[in-house]
Protein backbone atom coordinates (compact mmCIF):
# COMPACT_ATOMS: atom_id res chain seq x y z
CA UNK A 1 8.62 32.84 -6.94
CA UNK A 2 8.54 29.37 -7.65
CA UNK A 3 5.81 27.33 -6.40
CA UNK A 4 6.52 24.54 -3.74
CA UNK A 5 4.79 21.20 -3.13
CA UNK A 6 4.56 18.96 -0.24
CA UNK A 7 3.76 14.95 -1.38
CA UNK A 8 2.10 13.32 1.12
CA UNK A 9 2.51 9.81 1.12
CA UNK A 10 -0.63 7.54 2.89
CA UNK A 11 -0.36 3.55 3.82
CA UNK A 12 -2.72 1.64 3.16
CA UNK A 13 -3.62 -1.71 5.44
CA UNK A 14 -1.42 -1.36 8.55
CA UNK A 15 -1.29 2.32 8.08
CA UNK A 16 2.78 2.09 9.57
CA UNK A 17 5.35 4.11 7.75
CA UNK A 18 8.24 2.09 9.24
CA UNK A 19 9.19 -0.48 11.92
CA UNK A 20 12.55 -0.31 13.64
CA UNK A 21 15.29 1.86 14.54
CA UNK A 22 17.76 0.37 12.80
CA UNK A 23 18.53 1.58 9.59
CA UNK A 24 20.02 -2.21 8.47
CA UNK A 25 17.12 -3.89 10.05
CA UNK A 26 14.21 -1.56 9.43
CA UNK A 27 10.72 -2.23 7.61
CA UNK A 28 9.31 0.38 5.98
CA UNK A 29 6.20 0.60 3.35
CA UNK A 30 7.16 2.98 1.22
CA UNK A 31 10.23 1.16 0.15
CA UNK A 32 12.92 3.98 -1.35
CA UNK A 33 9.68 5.94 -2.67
CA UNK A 34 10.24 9.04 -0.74
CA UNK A 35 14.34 8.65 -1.87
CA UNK A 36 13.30 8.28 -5.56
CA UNK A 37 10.51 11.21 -5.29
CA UNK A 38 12.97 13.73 -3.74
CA UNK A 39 15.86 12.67 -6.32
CA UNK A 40 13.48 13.45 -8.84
CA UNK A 41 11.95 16.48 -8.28
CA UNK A 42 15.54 17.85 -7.46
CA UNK A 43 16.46 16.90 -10.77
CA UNK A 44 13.78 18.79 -12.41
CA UNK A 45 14.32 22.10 -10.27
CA UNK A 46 11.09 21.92 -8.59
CA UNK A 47 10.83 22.79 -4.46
CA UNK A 48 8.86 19.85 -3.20
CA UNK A 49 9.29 17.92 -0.15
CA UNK A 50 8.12 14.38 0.50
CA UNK A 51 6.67 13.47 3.71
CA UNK A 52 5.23 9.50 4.58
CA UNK A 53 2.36 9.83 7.29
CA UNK A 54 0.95 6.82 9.68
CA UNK A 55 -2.83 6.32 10.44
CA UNK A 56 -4.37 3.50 12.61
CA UNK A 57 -3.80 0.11 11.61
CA UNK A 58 -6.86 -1.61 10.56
CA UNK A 59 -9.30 0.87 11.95
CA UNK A 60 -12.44 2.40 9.87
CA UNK A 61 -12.17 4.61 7.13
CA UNK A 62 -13.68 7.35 9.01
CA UNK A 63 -10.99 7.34 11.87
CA UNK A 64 -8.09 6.82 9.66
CA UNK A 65 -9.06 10.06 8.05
CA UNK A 66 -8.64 11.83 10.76
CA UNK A 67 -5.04 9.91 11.25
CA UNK A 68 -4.16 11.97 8.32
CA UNK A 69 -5.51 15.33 9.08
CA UNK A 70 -3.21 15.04 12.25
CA UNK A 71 -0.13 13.81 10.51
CA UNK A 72 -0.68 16.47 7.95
CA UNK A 73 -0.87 19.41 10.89
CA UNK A 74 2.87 18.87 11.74
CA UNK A 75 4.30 20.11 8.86
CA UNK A 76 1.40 21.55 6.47
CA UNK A 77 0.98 24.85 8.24
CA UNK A 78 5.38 26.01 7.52
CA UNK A 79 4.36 27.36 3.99
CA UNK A 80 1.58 27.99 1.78
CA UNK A 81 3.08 25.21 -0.17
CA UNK A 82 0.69 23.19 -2.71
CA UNK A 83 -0.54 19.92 -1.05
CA UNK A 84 -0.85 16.43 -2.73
CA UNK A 85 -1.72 13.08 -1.53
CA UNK A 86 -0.78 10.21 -2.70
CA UNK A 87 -2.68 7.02 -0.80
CA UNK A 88 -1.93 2.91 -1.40
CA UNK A 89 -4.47 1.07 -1.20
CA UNK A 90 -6.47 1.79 1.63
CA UNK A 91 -4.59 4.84 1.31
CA UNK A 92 -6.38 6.15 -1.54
CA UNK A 93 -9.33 5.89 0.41
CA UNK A 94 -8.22 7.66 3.31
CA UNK A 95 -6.86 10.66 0.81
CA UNK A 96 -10.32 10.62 -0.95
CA UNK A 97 -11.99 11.05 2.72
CA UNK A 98 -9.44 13.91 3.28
CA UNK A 99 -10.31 16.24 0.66
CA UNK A 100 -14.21 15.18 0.38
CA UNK A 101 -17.28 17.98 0.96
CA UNK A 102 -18.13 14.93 3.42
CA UNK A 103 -15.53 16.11 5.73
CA UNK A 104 -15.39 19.66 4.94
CA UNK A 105 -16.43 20.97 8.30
CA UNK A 106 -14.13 18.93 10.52
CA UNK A 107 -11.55 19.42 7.99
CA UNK A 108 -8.12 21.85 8.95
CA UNK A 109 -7.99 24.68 6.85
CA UNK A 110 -5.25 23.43 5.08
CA UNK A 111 -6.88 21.08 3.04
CA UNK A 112 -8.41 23.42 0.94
CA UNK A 113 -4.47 23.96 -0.50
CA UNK A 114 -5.00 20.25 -1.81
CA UNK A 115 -4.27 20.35 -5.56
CA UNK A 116 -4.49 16.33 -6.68
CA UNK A 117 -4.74 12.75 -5.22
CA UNK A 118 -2.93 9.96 -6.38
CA UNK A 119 -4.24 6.24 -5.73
CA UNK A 120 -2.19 3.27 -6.08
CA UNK A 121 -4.16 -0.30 -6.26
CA UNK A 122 -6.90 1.14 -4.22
CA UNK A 123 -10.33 -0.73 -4.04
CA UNK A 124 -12.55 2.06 -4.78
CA UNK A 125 -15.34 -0.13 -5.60
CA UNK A 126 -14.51 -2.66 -2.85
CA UNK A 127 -12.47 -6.16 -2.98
CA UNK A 128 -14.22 -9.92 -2.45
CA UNK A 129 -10.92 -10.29 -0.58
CA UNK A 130 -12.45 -8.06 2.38
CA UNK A 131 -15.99 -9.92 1.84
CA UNK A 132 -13.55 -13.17 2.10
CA UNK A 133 -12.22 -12.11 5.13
CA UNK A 134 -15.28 -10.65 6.62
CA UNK A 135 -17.62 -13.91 6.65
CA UNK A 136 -17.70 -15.78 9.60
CA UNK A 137 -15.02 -12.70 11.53
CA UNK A 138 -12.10 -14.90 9.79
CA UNK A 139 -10.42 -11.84 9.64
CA UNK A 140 -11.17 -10.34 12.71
CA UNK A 141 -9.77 -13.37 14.39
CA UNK A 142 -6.59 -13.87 12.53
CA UNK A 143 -5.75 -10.02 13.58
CA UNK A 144 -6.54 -10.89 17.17
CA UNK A 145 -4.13 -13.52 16.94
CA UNK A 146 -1.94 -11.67 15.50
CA UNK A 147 -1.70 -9.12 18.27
CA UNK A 148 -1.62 -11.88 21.11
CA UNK A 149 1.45 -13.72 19.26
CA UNK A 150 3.33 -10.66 19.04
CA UNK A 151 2.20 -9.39 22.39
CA UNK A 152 3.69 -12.99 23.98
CA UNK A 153 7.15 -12.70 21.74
CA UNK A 154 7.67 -8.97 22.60
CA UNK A 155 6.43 -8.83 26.35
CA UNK A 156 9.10 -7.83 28.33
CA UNK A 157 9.27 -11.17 30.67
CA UNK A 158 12.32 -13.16 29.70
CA UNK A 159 11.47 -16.27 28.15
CA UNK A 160 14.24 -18.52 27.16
CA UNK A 161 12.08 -20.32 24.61
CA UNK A 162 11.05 -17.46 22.93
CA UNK A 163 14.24 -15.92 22.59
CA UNK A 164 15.34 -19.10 21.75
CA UNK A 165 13.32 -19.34 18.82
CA UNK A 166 13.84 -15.46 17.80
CA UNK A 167 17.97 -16.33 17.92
CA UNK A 168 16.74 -19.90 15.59
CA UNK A 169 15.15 -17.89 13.12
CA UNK A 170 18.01 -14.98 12.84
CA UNK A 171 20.12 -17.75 12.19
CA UNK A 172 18.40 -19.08 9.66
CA UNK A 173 18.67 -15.78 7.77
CA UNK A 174 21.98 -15.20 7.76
CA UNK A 175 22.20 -18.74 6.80
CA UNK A 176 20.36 -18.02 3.84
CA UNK A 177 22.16 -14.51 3.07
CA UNK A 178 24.94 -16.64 2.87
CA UNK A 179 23.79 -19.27 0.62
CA UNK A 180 22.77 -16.00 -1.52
CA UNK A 181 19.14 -16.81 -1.48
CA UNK A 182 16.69 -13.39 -2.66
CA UNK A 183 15.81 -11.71 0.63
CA UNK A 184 12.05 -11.79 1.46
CA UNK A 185 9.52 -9.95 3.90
CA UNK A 186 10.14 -13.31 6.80
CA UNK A 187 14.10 -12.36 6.73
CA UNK A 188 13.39 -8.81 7.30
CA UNK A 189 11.08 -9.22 9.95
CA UNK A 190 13.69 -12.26 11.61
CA UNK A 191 16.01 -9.55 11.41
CA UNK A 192 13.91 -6.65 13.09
CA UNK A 193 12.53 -9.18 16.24
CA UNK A 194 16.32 -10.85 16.86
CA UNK A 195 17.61 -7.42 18.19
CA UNK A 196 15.45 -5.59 19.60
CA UNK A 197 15.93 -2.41 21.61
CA UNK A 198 13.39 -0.96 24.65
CA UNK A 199 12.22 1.41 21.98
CA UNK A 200 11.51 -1.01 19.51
CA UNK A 201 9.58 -3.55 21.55
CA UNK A 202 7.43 -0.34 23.16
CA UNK A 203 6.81 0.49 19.79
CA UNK A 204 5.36 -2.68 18.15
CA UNK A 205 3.38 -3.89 21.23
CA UNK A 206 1.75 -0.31 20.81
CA UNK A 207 1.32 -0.96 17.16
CA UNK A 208 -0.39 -4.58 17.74
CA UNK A 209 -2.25 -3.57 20.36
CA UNK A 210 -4.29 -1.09 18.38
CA UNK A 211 -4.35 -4.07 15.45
CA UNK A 212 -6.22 -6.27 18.33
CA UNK A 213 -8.65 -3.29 19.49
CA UNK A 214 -10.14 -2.18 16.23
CA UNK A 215 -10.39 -4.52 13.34
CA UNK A 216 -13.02 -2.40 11.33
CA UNK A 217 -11.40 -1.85 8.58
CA UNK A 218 -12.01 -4.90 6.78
CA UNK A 219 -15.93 -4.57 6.94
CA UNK A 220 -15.23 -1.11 5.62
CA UNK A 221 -13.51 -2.70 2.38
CA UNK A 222 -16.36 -4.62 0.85
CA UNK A 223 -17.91 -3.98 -2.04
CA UNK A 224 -21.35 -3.30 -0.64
CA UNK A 225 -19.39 -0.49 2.01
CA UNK A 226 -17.93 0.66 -0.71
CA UNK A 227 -20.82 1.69 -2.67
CA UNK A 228 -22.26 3.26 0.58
CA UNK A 229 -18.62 5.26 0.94
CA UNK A 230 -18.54 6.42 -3.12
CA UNK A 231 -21.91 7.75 -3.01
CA UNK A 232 -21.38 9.96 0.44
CA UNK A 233 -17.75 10.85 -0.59
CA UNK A 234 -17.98 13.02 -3.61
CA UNK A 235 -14.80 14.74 -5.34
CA UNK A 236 -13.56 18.42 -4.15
CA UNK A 237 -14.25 20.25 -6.99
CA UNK A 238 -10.95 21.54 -7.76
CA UNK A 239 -8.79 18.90 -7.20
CA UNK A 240 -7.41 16.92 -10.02
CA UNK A 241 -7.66 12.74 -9.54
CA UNK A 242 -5.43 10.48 -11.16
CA UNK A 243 -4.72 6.32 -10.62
CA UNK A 244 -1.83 3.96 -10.90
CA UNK A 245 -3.74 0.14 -11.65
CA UNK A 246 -1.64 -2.99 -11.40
CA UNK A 247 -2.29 -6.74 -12.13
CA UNK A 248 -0.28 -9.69 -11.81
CA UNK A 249 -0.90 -12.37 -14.39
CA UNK A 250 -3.54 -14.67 -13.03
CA UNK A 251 -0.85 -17.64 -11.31
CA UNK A 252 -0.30 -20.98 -12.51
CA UNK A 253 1.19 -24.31 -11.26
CA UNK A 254 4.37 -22.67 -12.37
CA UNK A 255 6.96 -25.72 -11.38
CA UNK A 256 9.94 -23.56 -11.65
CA UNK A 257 8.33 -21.62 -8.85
CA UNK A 258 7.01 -25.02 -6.82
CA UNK A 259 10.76 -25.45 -6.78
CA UNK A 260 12.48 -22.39 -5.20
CA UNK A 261 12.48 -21.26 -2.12
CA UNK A 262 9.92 -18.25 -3.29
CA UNK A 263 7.14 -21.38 -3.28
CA UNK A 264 5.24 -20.84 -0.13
CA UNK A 265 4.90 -17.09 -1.08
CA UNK A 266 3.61 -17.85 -4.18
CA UNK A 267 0.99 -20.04 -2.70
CA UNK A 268 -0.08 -17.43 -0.46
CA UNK A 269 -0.18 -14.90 -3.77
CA UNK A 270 -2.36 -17.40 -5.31
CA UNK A 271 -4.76 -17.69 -2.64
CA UNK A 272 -5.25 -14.11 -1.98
CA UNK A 273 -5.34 -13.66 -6.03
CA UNK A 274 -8.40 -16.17 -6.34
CA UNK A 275 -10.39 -14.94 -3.20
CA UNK A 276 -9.86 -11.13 -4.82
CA UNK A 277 -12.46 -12.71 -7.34
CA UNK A 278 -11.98 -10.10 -10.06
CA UNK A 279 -15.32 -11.74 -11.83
CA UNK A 280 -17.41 -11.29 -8.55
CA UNK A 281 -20.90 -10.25 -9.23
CA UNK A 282 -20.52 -8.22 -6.14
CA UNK A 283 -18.23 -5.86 -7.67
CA UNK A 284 -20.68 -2.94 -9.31
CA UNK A 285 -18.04 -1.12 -11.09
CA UNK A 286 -19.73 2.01 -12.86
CA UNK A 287 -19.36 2.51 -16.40
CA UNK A 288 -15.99 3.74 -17.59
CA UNK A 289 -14.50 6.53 -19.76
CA UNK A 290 -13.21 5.17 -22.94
CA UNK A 291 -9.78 6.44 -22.01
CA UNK A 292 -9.82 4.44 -18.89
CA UNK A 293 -11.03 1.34 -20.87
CA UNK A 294 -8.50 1.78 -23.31
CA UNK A 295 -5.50 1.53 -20.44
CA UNK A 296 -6.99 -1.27 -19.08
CA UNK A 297 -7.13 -3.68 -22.28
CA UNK A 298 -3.80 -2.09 -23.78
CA UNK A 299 -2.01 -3.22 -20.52
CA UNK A 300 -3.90 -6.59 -19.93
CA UNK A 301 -5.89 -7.78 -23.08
CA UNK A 302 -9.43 -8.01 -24.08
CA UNK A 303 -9.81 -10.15 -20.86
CA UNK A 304 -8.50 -7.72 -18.29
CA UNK A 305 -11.39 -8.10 -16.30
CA UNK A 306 -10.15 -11.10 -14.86
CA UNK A 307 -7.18 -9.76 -13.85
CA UNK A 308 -6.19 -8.70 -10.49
CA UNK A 309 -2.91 -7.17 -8.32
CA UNK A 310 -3.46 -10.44 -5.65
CA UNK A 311 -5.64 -8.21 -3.45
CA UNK A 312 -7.57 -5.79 -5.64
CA UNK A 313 -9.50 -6.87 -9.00
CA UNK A 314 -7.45 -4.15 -11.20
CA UNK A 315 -10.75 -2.90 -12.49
CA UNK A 316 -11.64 -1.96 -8.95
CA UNK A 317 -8.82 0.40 -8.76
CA UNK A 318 -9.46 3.01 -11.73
CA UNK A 319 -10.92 6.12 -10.02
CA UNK A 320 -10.08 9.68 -11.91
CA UNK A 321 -7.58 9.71 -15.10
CA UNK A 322 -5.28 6.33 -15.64
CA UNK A 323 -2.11 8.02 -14.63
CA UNK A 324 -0.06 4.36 -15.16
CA UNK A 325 -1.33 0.81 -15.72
CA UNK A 326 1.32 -1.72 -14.53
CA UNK A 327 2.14 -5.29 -14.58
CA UNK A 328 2.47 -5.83 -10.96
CA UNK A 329 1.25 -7.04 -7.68
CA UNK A 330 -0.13 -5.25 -4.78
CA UNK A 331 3.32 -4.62 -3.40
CA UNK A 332 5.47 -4.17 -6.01
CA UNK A 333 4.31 -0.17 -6.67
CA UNK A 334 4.93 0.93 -3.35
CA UNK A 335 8.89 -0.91 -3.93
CA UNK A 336 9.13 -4.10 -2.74
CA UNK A 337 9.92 -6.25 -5.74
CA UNK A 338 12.40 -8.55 -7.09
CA UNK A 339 15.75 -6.95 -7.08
CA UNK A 340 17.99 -7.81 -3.95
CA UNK A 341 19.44 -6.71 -1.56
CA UNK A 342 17.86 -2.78 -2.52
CA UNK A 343 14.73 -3.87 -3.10
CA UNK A 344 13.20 -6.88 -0.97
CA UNK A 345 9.74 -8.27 -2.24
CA UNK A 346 6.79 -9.24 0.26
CA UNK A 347 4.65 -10.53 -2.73
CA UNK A 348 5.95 -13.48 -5.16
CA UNK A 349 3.75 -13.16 -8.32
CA UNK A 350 5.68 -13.46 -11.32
CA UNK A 351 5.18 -10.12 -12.75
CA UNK A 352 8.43 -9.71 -12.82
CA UNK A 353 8.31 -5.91 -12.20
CA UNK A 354 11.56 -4.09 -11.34
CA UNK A 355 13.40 -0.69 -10.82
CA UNK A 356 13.18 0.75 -14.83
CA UNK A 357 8.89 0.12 -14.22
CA UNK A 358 9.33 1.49 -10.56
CA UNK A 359 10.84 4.89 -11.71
CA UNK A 360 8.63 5.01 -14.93
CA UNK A 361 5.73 4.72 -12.59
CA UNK A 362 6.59 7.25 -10.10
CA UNK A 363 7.75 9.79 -12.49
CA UNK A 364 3.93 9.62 -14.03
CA UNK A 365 2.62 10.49 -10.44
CA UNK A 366 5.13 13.04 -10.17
CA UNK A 367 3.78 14.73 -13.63
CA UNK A 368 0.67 14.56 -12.29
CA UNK A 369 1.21 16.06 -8.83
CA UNK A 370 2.65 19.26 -10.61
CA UNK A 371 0.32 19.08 -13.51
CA UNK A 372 2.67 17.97 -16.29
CA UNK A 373 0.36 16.34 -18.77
CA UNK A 374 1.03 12.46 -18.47
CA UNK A 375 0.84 9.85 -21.66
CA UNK A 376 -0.29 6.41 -20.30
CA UNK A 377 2.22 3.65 -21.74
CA UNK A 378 0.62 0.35 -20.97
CA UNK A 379 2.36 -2.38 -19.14
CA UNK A 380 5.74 -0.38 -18.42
C-alpha cells in the first residue's frame, strides 16, 4: 500500500491563512502554493494532501506552537498518514517548536508521525529587523495602531466618512485595473474592505483584536531570543530538516523604479532591507557545513553575507540541508511576485522572481517531503 502524506503548511508573521469570503476579493498567504503542491504530487502518483493552518497573529513562539498542534488535531488523526511541516518565516519556527524534545510532553501523539520540516526565509538565528522594531516598543505601538484603525473602519456604526473613504479607495483600484497598472497588496486589500459582508467584518475585528492584545512576537524574534530558543529547542532525532534561503539584491536608487507606480513599495523594501542589517554583530550565526556555504556563495557571490530577503539576513535562514537558494524577497516564495493578475506581489525588490523559480522551488520541497534526494541549483 502506498504511503500517504499530509503537508502542512505554517504562516509566519500574522499567522492568517486567508482573509475574505470572496473568492475574487480574497487575501491569502500561501498564494496558489497549496494549488501547485496538490497538482504536483498528483502528477507524480503520490497520495498527499495539502492542508494551510492559522496560529495567533503576533503572539510568542511558545503559544503559536500550540496554534499548530490544534490546527493539526482536525485532520491528523483520519490516517496514519506521514506528517510534514512546512513553516515561513516565523513559521519555521513554530514547526521547529512542534516537533522539538522541548515540547514532547504536551505534544499530541501525532507528532511523533512527523517525517521532515521545511523552512522558508526563517530567522533561525534572529533578525536586527525585530531588534529594530523592538527598541523603544516601536513595534508594539505601530500594531496597536494598527488594530484601533481597523477596529474604527470595520466597527459596525455607520459612518459616512469612512465608508466614504473605503468607496474612494475601491475606486481608485478599478481605476488603476483599468489603466492596466500591476496589481499590488493596497488594491487587494481596497478590494477586500469596499464590500464587506457581516462575516467578513466579524472576522477581521477578531483577527486585529488579538494583533492589539499580544504583540510578543517581535521580542521573541531577536537575535539574542533566538539564541536562548536554538539552544532549548533541539532537533527530533528522526526527522529530516531541510531550508529554502532567499535574498533580494541589496536596492539601489534604481530611477526606473523612482518612476513607476511600484516606487513607494520599493522604498518601504529598502527600509526594511537596511534595518535587517545582514552585517549586524548581533547576529551569532554558528559555523556552517561546507555544503551549506557552498549554496550560499554559488547563489549570491563571495559577498553573500551582506545579502538579505528585506526581512531576514539570508545567512540567518540556513538551518538543516539547503534544499533551494533563491533570488527573492521575503514574499516572493510563499507566491506573491511579479506576474499579474495570478500572481499579485506585496514586496517590490527587483529580484525579479517569477512562476518557472516558483515551481522549481516548490518541487525541491516536495522531493524533500517524500525523501527524493534534492540537487541544489543556485539562484533558480
Amino acid at each position: 500500500m502506498a504511503t500517504r502524506h499530509r503537508v502542512y503548511l505554517v504562516p509566519g508573521f500574522f499567522g492568517f491563512t486567508q482573509m475574505g469570503d470572496k473568492e475574487t476579493e480574497r487575501i491569502a498567504y500561501f498564494q496558489n502554493v497549496p494549488r501547485l503542491l496538490e497538482q504536483r504530487f498528483q502528477e507524480r502518483g503520490i497520495d498527499a494532501r495539502v492542508h494551510a493552518v492559522a496560529s495567533s497573529p503576533t503572539s510568542g513562539l511558545e503559544a503559536r506552537a500550540h496554534d499548530v498542534f490544534r490546527e493539526m488535531a482536525r485532520t491528523a488523526n483520519e490516517d496514519d498518514a506521514h506528517l510534514h511541516l512546512v513553516g515561513h518565516s516565523t513559521g519555521g519556527l513554530d514547526a521547529r517548536s512542534v516537533v522539538s524534545p522541548r515540547m514532547a510532553q504536551e505534544a499530541p501523539a501525532f507528532v511523533k508521525r512527523v517525517r521532515s520540516v521545511v523552512s522558508l526565509c526563517t530567522p533561525h538565528h534572529g533578525t536586527p529587523l525585530a531588534s529594530f522594531f523592538h527598541q523603544g516598543n516601536v513595534g508594539r505601538t505601530l500594531l496597536r495602531y494598527l488594530w484601533l484603525f481597523t477596529f474604527l473602519t470595520l466597527h459596525r456604526k455607520a459612518m459616512p466618512l469612512r465608508t466614504a473613504a473605503l468607496q474612494a479607495c475601491y475606486w481608485l483600484v478599478l481605476r488603476s485595473e483599468e489603466a492596466k497598472l500591476p496589481p499590488n497588496l493596497f488594491n487587494q486589500i481596497a478590494r477586500l474592505t469596499a464590500h464587506l459582508s457581516e462575516n467578513e467584518r466579524e472576522e477581521l475585528i477578531r483577527f486585529f483584536s488579538q494583533v492589539g492584545e499580544n504583540q510578543a512576537l517581535i521580542g521573541d524574534l531577536m537575535p539574542a531570543s533566538l539564541r536562548t530558543f536554538n539552544a532549548q529547542t533541539p532537533d527530533r532525532e528522526g526527522v529530516r530538516y531541510g531550508c529554502v534561503v532567499a535574498g533580494a539584491p541589496p536596492p539601489t536608487l534604481a530611477l526606473r523604479l523612482l518612476l513607476t507606480p511600484d516606487a513607494l513599495l520599493y522604498g518601504i523594501f529598502s527600509f526594511l532591507y537596511g534595518r535587517s542589517a545582514p552585517l549586524s554583530r548581533d547576529l551569532q550565526i554558528p559555523e556552517r557545513t561546507e555544503a551549506q556555504t557552498r549554496a550560499l556563495q554559488e547563489a549570491f557571490g563571495e559577498r553573500f553575507e551582506a545579502w538579505s530577503d528585506g526581512v531576514v539576513p539570508s545567512r540567518s535562514q540556513v538551518w538543516g540541508q539547503v534544499l533551494h537558494v533563491a533570488t527573492a524577497d521575503h514574499m516572493d516564495v510563499t507566491g506573491h511576485f511579479d506576474q499579474p493578475p495570478e500572481y499579485i506581489s506585496w514586496l517590490k525588490s527587483a529580484s525579479h522572481f517569477q512562476e518557472p523559480q516558483f515551481q522549481t522551488l516548490w518541487d525541491r520541497v516536495i522531493d524533500f517531503t517524500v525523501g527524493r534526494p534534492v540537487t541544489v541549483h543556485p539562484g533558480t
